[in-house]
PDB file of N, CA and C in Angstrom:
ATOM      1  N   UNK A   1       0.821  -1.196   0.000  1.00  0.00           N
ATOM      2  CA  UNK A   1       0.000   0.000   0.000  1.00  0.00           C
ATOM      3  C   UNK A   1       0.865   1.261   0.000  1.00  0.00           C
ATOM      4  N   UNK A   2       1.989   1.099   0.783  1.00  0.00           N
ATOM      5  CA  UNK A   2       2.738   1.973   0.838  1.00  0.00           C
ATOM      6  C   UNK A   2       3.759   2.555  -0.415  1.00  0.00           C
ATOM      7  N   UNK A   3       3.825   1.798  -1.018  1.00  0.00           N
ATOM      8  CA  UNK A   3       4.831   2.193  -2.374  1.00  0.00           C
ATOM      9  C   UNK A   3       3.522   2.454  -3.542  1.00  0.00           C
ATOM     10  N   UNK A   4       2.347   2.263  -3.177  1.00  0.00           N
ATOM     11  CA  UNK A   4       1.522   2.945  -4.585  1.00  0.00           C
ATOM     12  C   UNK A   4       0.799   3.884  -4.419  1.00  0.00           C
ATOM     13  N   UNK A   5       0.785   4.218  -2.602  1.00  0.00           N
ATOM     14  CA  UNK A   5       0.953   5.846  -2.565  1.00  0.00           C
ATOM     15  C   UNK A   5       1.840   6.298  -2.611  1.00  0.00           C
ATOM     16  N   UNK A   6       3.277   5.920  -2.580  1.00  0.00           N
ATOM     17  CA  UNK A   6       4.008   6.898  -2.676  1.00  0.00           C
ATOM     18  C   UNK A   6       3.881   7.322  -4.112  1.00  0.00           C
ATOM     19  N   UNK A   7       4.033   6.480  -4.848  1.00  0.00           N
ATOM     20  CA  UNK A   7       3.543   6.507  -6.731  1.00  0.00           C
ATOM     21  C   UNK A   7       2.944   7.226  -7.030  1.00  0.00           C
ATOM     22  N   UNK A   8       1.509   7.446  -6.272  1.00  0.00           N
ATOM     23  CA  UNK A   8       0.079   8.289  -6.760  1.00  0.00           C
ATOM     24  C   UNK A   8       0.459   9.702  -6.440  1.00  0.00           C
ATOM     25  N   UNK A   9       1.290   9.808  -4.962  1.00  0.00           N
ATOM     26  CA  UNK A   9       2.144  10.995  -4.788  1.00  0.00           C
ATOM     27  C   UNK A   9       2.266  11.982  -5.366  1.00  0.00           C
ATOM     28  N   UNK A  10       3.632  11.277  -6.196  1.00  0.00           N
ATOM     29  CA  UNK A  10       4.660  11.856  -7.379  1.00  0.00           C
ATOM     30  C   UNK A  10       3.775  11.749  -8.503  1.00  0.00           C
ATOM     31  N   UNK A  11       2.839  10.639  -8.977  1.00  0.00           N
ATOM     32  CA  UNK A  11       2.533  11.537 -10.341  1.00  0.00           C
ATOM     33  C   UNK A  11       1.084  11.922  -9.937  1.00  0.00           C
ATOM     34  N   UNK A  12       0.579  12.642  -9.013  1.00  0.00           N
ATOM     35  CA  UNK A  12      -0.232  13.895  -8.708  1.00  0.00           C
ATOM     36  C   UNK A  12       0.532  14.884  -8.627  1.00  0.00           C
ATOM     37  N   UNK A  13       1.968  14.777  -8.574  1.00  0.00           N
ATOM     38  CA  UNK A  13       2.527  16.213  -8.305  1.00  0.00           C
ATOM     39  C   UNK A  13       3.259  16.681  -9.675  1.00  0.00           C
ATOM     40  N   UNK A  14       3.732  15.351 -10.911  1.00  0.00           N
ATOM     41  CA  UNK A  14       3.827  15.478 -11.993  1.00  0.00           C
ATOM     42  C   UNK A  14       2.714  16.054 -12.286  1.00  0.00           C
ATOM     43  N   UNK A  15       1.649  15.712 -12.342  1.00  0.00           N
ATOM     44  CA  UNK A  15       0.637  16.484 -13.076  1.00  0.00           C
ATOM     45  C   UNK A  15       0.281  17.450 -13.103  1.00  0.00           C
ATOM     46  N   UNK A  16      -0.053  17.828 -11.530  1.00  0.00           N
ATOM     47  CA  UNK A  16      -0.240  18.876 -11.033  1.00  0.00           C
ATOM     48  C   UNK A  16       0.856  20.132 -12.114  1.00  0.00           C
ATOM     49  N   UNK A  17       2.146  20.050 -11.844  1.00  0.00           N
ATOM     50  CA  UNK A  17       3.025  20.698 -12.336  1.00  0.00           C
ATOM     51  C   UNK A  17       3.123  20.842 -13.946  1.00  0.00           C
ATOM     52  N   UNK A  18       2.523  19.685 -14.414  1.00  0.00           N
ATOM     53  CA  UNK A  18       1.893  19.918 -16.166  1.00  0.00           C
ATOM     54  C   UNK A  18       0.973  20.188 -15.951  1.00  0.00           C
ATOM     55  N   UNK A  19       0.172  20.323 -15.146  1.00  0.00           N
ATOM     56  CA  UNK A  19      -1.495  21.566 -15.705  1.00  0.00           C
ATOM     57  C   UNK A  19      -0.781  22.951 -15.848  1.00  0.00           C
ATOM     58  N   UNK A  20      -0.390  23.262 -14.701  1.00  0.00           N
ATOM     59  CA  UNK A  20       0.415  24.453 -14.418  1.00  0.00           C
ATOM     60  C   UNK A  20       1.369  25.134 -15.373  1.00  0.00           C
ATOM     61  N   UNK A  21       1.967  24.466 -15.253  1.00  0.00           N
ATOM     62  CA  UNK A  21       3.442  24.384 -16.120  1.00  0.00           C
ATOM     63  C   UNK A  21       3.396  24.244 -17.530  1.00  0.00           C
ATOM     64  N   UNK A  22       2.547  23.721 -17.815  1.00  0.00           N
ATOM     65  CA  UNK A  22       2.377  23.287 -19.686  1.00  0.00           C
ATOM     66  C   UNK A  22       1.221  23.397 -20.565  1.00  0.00           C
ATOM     67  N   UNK A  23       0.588  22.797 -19.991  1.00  0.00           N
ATOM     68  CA  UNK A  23      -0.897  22.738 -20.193  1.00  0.00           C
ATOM     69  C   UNK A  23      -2.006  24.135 -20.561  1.00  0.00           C
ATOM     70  N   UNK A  24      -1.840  24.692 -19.265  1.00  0.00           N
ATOM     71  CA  UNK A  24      -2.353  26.027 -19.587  1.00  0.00           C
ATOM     72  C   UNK A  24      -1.793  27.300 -19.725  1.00  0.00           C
ATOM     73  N   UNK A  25      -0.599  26.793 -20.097  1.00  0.00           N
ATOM     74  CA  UNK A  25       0.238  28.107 -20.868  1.00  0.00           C
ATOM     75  C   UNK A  25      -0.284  27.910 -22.294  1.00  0.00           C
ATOM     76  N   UNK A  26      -0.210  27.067 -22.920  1.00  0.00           N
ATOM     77  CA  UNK A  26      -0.807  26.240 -24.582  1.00  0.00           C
ATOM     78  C   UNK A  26      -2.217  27.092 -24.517  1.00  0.00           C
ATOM     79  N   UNK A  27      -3.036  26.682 -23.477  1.00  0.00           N
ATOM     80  CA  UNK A  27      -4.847  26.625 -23.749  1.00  0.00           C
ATOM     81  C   UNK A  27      -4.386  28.384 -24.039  1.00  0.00           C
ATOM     82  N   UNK A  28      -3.667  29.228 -23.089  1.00  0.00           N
ATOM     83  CA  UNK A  28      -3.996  31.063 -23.133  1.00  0.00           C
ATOM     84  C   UNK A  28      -3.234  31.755 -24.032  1.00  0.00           C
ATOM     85  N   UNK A  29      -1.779  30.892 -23.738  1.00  0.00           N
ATOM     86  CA  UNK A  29      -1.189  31.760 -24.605  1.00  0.00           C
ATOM     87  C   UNK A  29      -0.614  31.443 -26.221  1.00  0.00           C
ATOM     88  N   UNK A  30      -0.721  30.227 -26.445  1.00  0.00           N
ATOM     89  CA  UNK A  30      -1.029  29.465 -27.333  1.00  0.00           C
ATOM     90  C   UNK A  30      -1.882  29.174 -28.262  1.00  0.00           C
ATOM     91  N   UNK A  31      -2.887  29.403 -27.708  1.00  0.00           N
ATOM     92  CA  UNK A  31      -4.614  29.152 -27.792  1.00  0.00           C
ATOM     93  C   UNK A  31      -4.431  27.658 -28.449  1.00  0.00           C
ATOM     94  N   UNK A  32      -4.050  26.409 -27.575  1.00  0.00           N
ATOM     95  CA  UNK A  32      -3.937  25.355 -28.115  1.00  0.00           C
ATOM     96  C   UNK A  32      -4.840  24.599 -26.643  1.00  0.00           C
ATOM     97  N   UNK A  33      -6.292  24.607 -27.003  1.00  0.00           N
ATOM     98  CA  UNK A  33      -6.979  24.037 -25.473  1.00  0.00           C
ATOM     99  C   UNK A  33      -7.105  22.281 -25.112  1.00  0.00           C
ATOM    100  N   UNK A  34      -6.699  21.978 -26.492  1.00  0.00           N
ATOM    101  CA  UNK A  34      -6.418  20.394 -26.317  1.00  0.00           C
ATOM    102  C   UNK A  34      -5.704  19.245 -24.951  1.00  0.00           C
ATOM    103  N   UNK A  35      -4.512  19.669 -25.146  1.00  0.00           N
ATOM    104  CA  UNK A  35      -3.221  18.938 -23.848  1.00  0.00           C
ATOM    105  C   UNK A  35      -4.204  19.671 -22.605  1.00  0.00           C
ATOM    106  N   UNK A  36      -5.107  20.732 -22.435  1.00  0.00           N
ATOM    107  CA  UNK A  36      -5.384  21.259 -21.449  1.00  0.00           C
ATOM    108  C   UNK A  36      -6.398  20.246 -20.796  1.00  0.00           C
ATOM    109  N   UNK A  37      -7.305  20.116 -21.810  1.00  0.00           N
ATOM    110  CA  UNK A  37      -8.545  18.927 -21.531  1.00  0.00           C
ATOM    111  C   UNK A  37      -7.657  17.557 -20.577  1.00  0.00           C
ATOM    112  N   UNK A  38      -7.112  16.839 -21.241  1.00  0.00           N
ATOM    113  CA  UNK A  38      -6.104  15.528 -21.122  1.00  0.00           C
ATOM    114  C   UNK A  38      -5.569  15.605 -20.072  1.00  0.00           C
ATOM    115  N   UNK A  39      -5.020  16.791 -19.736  1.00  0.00           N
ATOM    116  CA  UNK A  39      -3.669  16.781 -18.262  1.00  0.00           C
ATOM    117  C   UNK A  39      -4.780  16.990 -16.962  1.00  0.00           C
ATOM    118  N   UNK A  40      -5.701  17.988 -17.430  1.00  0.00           N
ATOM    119  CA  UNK A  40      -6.571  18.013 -16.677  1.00  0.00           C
ATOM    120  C   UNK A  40      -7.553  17.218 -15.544  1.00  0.00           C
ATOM    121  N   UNK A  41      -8.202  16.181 -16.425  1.00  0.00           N
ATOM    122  CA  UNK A  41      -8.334  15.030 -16.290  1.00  0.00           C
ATOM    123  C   UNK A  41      -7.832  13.942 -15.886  1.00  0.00           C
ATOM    124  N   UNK A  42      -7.113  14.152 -16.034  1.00  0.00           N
ATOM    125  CA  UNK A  42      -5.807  13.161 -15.666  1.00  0.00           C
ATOM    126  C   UNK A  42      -5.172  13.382 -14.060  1.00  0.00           C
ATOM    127  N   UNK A  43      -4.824  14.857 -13.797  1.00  0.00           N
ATOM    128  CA  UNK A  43      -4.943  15.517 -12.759  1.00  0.00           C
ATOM    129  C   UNK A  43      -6.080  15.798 -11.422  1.00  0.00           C
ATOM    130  N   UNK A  44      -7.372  15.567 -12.379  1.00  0.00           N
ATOM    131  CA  UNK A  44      -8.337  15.274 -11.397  1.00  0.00           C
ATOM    132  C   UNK A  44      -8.771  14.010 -11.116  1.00  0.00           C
ATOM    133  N   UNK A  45      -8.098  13.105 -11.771  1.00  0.00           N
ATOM    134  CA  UNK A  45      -8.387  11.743 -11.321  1.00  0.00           C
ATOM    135  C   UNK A  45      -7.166  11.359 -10.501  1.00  0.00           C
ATOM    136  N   UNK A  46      -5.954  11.550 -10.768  1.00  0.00           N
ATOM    137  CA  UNK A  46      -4.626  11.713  -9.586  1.00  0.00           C
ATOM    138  C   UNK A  46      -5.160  12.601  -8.191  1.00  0.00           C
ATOM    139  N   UNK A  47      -5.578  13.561  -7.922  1.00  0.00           N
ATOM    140  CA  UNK A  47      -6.001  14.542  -7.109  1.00  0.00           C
ATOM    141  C   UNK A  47      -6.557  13.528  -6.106  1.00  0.00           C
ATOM    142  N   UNK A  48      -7.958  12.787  -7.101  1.00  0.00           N
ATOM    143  CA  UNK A  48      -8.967  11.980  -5.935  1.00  0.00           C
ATOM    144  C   UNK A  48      -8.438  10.914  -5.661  1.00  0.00           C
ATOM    145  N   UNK A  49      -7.356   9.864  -6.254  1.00  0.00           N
ATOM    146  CA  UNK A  49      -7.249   8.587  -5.713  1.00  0.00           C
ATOM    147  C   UNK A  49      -6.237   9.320  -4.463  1.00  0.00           C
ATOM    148  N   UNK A  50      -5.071  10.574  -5.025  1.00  0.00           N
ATOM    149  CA  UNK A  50      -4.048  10.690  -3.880  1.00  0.00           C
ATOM    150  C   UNK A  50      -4.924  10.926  -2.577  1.00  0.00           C
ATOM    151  N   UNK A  51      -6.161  11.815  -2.223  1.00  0.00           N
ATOM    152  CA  UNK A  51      -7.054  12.174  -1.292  1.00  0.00           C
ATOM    153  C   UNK A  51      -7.039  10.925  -0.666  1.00  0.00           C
ATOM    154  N   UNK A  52      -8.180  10.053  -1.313  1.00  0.00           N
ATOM    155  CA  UNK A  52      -8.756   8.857  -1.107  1.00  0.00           C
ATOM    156  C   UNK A  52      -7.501   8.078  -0.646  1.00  0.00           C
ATOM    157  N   UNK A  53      -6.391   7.154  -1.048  1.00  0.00           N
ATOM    158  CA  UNK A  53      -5.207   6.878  -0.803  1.00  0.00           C
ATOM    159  C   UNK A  53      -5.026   7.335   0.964  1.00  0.00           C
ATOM    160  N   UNK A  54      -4.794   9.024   0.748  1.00  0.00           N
ATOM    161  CA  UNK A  54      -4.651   9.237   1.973  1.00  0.00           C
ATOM    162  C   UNK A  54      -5.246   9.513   3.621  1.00  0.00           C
ATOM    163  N   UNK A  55      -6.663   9.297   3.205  1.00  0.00           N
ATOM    164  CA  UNK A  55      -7.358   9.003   3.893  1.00  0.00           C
ATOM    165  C   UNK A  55      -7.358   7.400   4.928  1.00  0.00           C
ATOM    166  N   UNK A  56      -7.303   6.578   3.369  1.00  0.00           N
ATOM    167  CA  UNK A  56      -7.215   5.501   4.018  1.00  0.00           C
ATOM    168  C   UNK A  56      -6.157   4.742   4.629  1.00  0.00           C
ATOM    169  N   UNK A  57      -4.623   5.389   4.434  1.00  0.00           N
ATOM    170  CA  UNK A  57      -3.539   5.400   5.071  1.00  0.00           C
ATOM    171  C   UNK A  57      -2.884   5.471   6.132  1.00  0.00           C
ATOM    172  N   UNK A  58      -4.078   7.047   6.415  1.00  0.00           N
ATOM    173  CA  UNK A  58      -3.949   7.441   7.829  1.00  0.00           C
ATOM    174  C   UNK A  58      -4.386   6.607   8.788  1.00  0.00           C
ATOM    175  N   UNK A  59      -5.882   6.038   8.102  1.00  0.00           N
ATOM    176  CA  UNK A  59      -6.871   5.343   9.131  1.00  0.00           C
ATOM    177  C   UNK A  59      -6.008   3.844   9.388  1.00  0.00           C
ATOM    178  N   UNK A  60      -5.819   3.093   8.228  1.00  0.00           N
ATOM    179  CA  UNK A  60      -4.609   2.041   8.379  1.00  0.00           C
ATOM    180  C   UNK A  60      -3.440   2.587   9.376  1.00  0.00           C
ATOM    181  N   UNK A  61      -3.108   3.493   9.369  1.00  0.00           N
ATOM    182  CA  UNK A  61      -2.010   3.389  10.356  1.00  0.00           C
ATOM    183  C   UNK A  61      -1.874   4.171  11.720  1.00  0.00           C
ATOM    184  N   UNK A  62      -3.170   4.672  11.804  1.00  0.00           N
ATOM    185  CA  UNK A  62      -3.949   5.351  12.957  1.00  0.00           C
ATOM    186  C   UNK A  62      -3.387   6.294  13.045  1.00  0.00           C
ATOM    187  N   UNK A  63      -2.848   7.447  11.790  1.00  0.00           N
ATOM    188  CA  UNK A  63      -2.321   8.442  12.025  1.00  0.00           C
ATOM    189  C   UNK A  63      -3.507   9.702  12.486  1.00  0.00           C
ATOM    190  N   UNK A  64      -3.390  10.710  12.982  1.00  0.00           N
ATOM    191  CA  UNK A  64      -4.179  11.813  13.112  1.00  0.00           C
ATOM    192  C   UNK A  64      -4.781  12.440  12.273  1.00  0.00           C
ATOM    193  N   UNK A  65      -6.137  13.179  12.796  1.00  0.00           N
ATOM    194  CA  UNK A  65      -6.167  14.099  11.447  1.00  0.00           C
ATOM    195  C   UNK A  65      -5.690  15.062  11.237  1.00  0.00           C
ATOM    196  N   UNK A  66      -4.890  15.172  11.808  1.00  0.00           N
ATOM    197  CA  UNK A  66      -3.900  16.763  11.361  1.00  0.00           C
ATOM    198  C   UNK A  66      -2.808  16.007  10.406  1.00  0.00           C
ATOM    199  N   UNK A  67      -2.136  14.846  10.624  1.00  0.00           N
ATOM    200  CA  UNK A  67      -1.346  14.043   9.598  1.00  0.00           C
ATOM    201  C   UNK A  67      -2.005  14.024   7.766  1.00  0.00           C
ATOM    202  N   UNK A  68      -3.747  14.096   8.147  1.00  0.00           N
ATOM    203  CA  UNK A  68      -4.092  13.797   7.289  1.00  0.00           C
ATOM    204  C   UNK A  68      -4.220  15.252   6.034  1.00  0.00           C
ATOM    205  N   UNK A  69      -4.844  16.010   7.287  1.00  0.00           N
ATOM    206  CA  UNK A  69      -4.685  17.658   6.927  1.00  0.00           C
ATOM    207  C   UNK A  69      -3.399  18.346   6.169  1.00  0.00           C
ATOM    208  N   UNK A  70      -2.345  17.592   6.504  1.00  0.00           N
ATOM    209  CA  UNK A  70      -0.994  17.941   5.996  1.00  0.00           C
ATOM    210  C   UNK A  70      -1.089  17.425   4.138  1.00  0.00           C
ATOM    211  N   UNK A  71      -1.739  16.022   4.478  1.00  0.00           N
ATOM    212  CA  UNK A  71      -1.234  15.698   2.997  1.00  0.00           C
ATOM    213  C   UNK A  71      -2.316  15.979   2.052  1.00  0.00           C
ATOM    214  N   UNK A  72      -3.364  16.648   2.899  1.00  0.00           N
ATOM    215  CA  UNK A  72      -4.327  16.822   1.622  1.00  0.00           C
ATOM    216  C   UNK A  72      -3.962  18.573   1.345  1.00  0.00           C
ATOM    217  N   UNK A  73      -3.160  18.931   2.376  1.00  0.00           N
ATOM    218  CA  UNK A  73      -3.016  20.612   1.980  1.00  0.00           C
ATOM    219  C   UNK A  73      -1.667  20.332   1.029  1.00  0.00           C
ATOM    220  N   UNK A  74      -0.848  19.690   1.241  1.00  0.00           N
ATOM    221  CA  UNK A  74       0.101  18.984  -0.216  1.00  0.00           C
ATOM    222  C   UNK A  74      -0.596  18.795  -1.167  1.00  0.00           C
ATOM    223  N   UNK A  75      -1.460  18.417  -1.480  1.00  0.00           N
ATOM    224  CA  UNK A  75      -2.104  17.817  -2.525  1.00  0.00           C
ATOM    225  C   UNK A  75      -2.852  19.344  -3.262  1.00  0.00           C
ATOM    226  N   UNK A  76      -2.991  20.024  -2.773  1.00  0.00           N
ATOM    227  CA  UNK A  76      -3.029  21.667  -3.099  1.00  0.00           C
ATOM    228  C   UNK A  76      -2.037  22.340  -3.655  1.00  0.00           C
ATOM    229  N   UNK A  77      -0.742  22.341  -2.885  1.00  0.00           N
ATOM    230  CA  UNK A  77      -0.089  22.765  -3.201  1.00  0.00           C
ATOM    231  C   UNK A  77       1.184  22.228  -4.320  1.00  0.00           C
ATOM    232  N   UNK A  78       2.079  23.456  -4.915  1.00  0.00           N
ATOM    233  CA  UNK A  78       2.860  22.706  -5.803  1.00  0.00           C
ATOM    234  C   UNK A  78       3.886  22.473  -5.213  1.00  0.00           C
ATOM    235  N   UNK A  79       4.719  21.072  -5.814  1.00  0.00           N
ATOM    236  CA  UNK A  79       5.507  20.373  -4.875  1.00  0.00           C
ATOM    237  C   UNK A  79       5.081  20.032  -3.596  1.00  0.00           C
ATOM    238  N   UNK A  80       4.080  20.459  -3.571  1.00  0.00           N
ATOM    239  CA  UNK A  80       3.181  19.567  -1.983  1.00  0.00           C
ATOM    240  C   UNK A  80       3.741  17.938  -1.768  1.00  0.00           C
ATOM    241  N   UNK A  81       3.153  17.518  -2.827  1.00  0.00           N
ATOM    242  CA  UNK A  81       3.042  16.255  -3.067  1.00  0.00           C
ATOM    243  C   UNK A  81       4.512  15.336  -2.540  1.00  0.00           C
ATOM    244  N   UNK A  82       5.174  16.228  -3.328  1.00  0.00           N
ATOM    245  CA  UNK A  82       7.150  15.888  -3.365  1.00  0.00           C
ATOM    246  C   UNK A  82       7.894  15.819  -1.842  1.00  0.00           C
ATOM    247  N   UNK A  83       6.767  17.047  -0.976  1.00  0.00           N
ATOM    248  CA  UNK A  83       7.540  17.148   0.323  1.00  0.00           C
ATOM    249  C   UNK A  83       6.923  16.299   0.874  1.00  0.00           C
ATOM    250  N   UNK A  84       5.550  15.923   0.916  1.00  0.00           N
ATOM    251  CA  UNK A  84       5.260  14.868   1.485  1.00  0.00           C
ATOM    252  C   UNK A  84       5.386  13.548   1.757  1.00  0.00           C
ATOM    253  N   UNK A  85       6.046  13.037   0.319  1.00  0.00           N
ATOM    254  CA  UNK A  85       6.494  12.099  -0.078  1.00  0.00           C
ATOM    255  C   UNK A  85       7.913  11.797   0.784  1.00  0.00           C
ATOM    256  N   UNK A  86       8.776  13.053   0.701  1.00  0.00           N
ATOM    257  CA  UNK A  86       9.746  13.388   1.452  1.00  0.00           C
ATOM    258  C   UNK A  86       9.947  13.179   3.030  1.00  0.00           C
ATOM    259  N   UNK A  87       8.759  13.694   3.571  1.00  0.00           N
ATOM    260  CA  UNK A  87       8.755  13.904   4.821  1.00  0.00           C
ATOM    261  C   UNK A  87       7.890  12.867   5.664  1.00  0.00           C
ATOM    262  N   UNK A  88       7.169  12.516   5.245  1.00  0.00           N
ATOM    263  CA  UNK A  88       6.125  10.984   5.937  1.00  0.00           C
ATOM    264  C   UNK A  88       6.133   9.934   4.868  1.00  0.00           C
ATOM    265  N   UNK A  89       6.194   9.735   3.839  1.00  0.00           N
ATOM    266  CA  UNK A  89       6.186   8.772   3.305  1.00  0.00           C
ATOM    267  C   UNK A  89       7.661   8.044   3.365  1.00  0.00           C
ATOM    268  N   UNK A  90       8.451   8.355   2.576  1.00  0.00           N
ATOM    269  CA  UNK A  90       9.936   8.014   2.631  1.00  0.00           C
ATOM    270  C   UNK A  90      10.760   7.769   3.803  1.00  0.00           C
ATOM    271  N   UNK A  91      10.200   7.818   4.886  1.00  0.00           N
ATOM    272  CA  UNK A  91      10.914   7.427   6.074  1.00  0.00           C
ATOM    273  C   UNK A  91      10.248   5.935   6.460  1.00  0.00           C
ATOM    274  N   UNK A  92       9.294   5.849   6.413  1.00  0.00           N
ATOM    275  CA  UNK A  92       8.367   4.624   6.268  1.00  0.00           C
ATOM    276  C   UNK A  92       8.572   3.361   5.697  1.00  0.00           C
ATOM    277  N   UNK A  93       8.913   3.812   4.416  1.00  0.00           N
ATOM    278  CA  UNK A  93       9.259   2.502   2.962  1.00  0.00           C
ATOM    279  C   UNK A  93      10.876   2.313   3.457  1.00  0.00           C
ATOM    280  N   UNK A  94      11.834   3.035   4.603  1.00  0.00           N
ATOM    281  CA  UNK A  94      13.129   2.324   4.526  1.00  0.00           C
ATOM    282  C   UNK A  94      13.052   1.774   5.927  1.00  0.00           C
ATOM    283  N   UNK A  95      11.805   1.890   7.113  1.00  0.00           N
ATOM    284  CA  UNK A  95      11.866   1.056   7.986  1.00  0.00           C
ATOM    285  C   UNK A  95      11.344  -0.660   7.546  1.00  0.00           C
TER     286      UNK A  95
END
């Protein structure tokens, strides 16, 4: 369970960073709204399993909800994902 959240993680935070980053620079300044649709999508389906994922992670490992609060305010933010991965996940997968 633990290594395919860390997975869902990193590419919610890949994505995240191609909506941002690629995606809707094309749709405005580009006017190319295609890759925008695709990453999008793609991004909101990464978004809900990482949520979901971390919900049920916490509860599996009886973490708090402020533990949980952390990784869904990652999941907001950019590179959220990366520090989280960093900071509670990755200490975990080498015990």
């Amino acid at each position: 369970m633990l290594q395919l959240f860390r997975f869902i993680a990193i590419l919610e935070g890949i994505s995240y960073l191609s909506l941002f980053g690629l995606s809707m620079p094309l749709k405005y300044w580009g006017k190319i709204p295609e890759p925008n649709i695709y990453v999008g999508y793609a991004h909101g389906f990464l978004f809900i399993v990482f949520v979901a994922l971390a919900a049920v992670f916490c509860w599996q490992n009886k973490w708090n909800i402020k533990r949980f609060a952390v990784l869904f305010l990652a999941s907001l933010l950019p590179f959220g994902t990366f520090y989280a991965d960093k900071k509670y996940l990755k200490p975990l997968a080498l015990t």
